[in-house]
C-alpha atoms as a PDB file:
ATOM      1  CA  UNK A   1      38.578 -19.636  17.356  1.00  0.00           C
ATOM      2  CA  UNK A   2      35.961 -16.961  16.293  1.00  0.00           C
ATOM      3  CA  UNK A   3      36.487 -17.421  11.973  1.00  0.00           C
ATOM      4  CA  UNK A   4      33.833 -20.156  11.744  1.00  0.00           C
ATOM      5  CA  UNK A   5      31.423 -18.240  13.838  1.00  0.00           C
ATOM      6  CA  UNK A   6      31.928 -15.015  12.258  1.00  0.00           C
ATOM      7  CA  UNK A   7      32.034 -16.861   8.670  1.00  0.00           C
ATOM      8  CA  UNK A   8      28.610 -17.816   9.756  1.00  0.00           C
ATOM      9  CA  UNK A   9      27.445 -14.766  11.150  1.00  0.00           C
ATOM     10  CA  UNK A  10      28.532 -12.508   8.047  1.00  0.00           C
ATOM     11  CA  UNK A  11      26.664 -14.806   5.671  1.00  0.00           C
ATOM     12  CA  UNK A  12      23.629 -14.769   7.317  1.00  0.00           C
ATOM     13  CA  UNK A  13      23.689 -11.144   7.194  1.00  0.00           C
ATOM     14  CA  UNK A  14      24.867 -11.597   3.654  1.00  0.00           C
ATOM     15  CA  UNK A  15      21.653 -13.913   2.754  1.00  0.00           C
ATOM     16  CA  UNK A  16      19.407 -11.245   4.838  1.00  0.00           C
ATOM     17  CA  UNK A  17      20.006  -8.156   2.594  1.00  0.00           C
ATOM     18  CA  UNK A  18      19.891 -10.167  -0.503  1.00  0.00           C
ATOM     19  CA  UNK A  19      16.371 -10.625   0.440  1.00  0.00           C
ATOM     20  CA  UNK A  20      15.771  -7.413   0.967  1.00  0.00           C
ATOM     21  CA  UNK A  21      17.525  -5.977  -1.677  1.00  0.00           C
ATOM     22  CA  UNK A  22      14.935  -8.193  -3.896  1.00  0.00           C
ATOM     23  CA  UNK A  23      11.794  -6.559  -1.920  1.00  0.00           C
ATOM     24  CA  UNK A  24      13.030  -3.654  -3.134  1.00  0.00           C
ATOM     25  CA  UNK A  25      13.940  -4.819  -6.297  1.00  0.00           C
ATOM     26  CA  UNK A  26      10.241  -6.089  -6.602  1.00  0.00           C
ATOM     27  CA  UNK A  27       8.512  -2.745  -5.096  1.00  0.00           C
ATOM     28  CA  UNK A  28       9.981  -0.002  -7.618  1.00  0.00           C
ATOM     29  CA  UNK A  29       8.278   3.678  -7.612  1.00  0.00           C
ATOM     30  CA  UNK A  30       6.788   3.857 -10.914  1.00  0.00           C
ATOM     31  CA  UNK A  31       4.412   6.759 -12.073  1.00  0.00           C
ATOM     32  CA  UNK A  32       1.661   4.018 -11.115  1.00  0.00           C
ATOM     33  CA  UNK A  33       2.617   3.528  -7.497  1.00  0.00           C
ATOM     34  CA  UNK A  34       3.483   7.132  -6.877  1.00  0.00           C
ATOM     35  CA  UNK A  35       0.733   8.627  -4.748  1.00  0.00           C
ATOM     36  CA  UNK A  36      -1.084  11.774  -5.882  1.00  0.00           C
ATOM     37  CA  UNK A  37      -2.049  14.862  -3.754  1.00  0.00           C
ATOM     38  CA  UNK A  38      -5.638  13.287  -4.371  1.00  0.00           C
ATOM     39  CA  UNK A  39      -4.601  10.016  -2.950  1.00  0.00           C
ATOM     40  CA  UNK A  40      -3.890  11.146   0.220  1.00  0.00           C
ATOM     41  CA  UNK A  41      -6.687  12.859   0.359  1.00  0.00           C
ATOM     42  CA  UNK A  42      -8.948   9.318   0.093  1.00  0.00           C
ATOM     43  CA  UNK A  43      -6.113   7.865   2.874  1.00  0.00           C
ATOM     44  CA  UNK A  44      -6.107  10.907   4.688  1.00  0.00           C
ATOM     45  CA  UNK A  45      -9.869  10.690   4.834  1.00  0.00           C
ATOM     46  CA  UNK A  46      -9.774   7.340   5.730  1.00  0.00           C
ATOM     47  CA  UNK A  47      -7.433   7.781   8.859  1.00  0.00           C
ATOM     48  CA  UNK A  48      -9.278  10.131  10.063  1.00  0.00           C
ATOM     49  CA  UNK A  49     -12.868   8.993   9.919  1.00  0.00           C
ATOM     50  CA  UNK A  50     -12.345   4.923   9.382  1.00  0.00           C
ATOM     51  CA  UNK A  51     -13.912   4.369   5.861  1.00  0.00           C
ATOM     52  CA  UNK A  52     -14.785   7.010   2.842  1.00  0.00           C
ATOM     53  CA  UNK A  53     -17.525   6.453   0.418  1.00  0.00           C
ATOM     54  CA  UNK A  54     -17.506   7.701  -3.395  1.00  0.00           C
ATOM     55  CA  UNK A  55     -19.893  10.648  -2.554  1.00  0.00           C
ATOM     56  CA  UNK A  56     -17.561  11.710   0.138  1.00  0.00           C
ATOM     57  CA  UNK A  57     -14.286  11.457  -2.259  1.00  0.00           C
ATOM     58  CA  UNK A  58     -16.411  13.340  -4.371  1.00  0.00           C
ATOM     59  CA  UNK A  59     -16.893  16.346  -1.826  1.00  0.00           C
ATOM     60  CA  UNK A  60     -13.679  16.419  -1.607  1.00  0.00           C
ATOM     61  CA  UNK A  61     -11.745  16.625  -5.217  1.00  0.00           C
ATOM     62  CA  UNK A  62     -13.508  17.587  -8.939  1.00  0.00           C
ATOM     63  CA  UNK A  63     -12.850  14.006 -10.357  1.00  0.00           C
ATOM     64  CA  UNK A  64     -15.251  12.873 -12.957  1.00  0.00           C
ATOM     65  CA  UNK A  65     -17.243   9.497 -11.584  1.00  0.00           C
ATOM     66  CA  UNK A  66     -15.207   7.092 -13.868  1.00  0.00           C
ATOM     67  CA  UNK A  67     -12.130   8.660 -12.506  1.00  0.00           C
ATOM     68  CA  UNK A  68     -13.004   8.504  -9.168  1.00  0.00           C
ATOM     69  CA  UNK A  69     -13.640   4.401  -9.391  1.00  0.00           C
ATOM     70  CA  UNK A  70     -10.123   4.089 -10.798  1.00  0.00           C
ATOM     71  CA  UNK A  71      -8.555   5.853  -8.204  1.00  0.00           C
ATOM     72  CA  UNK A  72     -10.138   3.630  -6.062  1.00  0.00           C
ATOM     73  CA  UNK A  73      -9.535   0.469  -8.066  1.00  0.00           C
ATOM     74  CA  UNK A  74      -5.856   1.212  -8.309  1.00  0.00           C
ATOM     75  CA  UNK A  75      -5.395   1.877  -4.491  1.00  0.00           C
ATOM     76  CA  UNK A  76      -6.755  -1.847  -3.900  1.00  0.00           C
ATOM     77  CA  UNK A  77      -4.467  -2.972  -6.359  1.00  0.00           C
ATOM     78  CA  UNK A  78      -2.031  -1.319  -4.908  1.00  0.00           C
ATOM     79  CA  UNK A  79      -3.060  -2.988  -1.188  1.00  0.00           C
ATOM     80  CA  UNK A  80      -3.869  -0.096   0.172  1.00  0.00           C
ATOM     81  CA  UNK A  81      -7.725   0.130   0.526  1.00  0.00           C
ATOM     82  CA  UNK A  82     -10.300  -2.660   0.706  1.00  0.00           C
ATOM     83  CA  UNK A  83     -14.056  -2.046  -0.755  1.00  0.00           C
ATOM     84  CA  UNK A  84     -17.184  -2.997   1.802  1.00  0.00           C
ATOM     85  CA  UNK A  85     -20.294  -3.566   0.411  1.00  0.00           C
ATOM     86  CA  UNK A  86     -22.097  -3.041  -2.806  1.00  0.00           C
ATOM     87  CA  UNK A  87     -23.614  -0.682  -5.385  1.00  0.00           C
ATOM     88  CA  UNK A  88     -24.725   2.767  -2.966  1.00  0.00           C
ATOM     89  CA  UNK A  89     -23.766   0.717  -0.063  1.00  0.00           C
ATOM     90  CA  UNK A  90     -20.116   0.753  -1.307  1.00  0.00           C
ATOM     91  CA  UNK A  91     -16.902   2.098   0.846  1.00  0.00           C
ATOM     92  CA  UNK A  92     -13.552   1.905   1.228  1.00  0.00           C
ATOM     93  CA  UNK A  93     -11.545   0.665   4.190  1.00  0.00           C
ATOM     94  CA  UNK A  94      -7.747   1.257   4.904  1.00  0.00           C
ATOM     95  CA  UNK A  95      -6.251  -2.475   4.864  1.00  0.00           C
ATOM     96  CA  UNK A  96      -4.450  -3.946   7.920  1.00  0.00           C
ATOM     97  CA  UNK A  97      -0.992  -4.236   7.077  1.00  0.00           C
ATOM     98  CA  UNK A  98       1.336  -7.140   8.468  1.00  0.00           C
ATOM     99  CA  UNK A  99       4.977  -6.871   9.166  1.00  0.00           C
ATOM    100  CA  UNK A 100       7.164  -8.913   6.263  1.00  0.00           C
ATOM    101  CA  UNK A 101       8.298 -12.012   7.485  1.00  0.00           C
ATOM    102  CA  UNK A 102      11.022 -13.722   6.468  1.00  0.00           C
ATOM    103  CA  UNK A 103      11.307 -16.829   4.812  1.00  0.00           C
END
């Protein structure tokens, strides 16, 4: 009376960590995605005060100027950060992450 049902019920939980095994699969920590102490500081920064500016990151770590734009880059790559504005009017913005849904 309850096989069919539970046959069901075990392959949709089957089919639902498949898919997340494969998020996983798909969002490895490599040396490139591993946040540095001097991340946090630009997300830490962030949190607290809403956005952070170059001259602010800056103030706050001894990066060189180039350096300090590719931390920045690679944190939007990464979907963490979103720039606002342009040239001295530039900052950074934590971005609004959504909840995974599934297909």
């Amino acid at each position: 009376m309850f096989t069919p049902w539970l046959e069901y019920f075990a392959e949709g939980i089957l089919a639902e960590l498949r898919r997340v095994e494969q998020q996983f699969l798909t969002h490895q920590v490599t040396p490139e995605t591993v946040l540095q102490p001097y991340h946090q500081l630009i997300l830490g920064y962030i949190d607290t005060n809403g956005f952070i500016t170059d001259k602010q990151y800056a103030a706050l770590t001894d990066r060189a100027k180039a350096t300090r734009t590719l931390d920045f880059n690679r944190r939007i790559a990464m979907g963490l950060i979103a720039r606002r504005g342009q040239r001295r009017n530039t900052c950074y913005k934590r971005v609004q992450v959504d909840f995974i849904e599934s297909d």
